[in-house]
Protein backbone atom coordinates (compact mmCIF):
# COMPACT_ATOMS: atom_id res chain seq x y z
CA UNK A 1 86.87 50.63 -23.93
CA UNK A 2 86.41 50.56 -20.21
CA UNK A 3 84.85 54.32 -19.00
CA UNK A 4 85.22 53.13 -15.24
CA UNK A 5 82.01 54.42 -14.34
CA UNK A 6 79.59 51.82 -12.45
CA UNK A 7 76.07 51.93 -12.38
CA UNK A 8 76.66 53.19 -8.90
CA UNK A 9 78.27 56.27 -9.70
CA UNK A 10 75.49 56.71 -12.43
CA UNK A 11 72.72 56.53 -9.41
CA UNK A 12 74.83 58.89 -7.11
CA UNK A 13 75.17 61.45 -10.49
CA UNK A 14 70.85 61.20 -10.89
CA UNK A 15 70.94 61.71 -6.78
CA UNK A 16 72.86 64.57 -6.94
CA UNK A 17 70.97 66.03 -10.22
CA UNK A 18 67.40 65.96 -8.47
CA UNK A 19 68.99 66.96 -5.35
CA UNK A 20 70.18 70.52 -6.99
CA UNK A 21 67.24 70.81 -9.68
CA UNK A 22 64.14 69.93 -7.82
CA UNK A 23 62.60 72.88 -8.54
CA UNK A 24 62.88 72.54 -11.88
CA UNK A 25 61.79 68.71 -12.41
CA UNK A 26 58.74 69.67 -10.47
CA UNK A 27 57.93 72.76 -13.21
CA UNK A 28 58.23 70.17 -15.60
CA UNK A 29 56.53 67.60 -14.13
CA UNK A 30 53.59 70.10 -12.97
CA UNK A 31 51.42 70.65 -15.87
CA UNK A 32 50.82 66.64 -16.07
CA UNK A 33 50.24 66.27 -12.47
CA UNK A 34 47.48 69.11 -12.87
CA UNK A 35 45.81 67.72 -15.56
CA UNK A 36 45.88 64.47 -14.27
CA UNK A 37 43.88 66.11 -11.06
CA UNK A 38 41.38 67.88 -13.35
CA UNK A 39 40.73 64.83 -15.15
CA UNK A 40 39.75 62.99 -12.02
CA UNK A 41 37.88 65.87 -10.56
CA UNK A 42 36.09 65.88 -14.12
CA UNK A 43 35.25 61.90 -13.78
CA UNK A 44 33.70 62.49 -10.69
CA UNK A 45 31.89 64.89 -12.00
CA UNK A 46 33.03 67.79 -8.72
CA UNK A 47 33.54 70.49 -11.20
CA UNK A 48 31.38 71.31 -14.91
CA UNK A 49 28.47 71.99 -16.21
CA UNK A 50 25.67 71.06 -13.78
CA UNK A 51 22.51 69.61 -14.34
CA UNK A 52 19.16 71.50 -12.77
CA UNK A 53 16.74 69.22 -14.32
CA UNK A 54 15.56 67.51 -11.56
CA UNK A 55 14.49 71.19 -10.21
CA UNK A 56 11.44 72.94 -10.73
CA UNK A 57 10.55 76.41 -9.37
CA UNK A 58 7.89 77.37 -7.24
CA UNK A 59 4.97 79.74 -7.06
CA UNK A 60 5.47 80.63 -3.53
CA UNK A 61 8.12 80.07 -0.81
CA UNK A 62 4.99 78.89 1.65
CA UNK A 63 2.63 75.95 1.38
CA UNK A 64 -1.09 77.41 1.66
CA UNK A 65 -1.40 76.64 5.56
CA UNK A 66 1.78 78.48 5.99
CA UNK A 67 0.75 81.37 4.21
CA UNK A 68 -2.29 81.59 5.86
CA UNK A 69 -1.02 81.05 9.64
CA UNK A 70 1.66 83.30 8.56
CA UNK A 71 -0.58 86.09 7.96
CA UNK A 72 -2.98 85.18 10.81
CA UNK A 73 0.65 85.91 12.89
CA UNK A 74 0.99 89.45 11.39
CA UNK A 75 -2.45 90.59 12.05
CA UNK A 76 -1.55 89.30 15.88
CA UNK A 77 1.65 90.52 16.36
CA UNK A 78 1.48 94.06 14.14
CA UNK A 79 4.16 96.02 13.90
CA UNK A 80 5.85 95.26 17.06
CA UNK A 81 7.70 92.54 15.85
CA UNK A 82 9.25 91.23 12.63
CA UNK A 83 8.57 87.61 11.12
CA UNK A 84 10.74 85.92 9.33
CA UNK A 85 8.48 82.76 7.72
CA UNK A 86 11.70 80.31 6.39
């Protein structure tokens, strides 16, 4: 039973299918591309929990020296100007 249809015609039928419906192979096909992207972004490690271990907070925002030329500088200057230290 010959359905004279070539594989041709069967390609220029898919052409003309994604031509019209784009939009909607692209909905489908959009949920795998964007977990595919958060996976990657998850492997390199650009988005999720960070780690602050390596941190440690400190007493003061000035070493010694600095906090003792900075307030050496505000006895100078007074009132007439403001100093902002960092």
């Amino acid at each position: 039973m010959d359905l004279g249809i070539s594989v041709l015609d069967v390609f220029y039928m898919m052409g003309v299918v994604i031509v019209k419906f784009w939009w909607v192979i692209l909905i489908l096909m959009a949920p795998g591309i964007l977990n595919l992207v958060i996976k990657r972004m998850k492997k390199d490690k650009k988005i999720g929990p960070h780690d602050f271990s390596k941190y440690a907070l400190r007493k003061s925002v000035l070493t010694k020296n600095e906090l003792k030329f900075y307030e050496s500088l505000k006895e100078v200057v007074g009132e007439k100007q403001v100093i902002y230290p960092r």
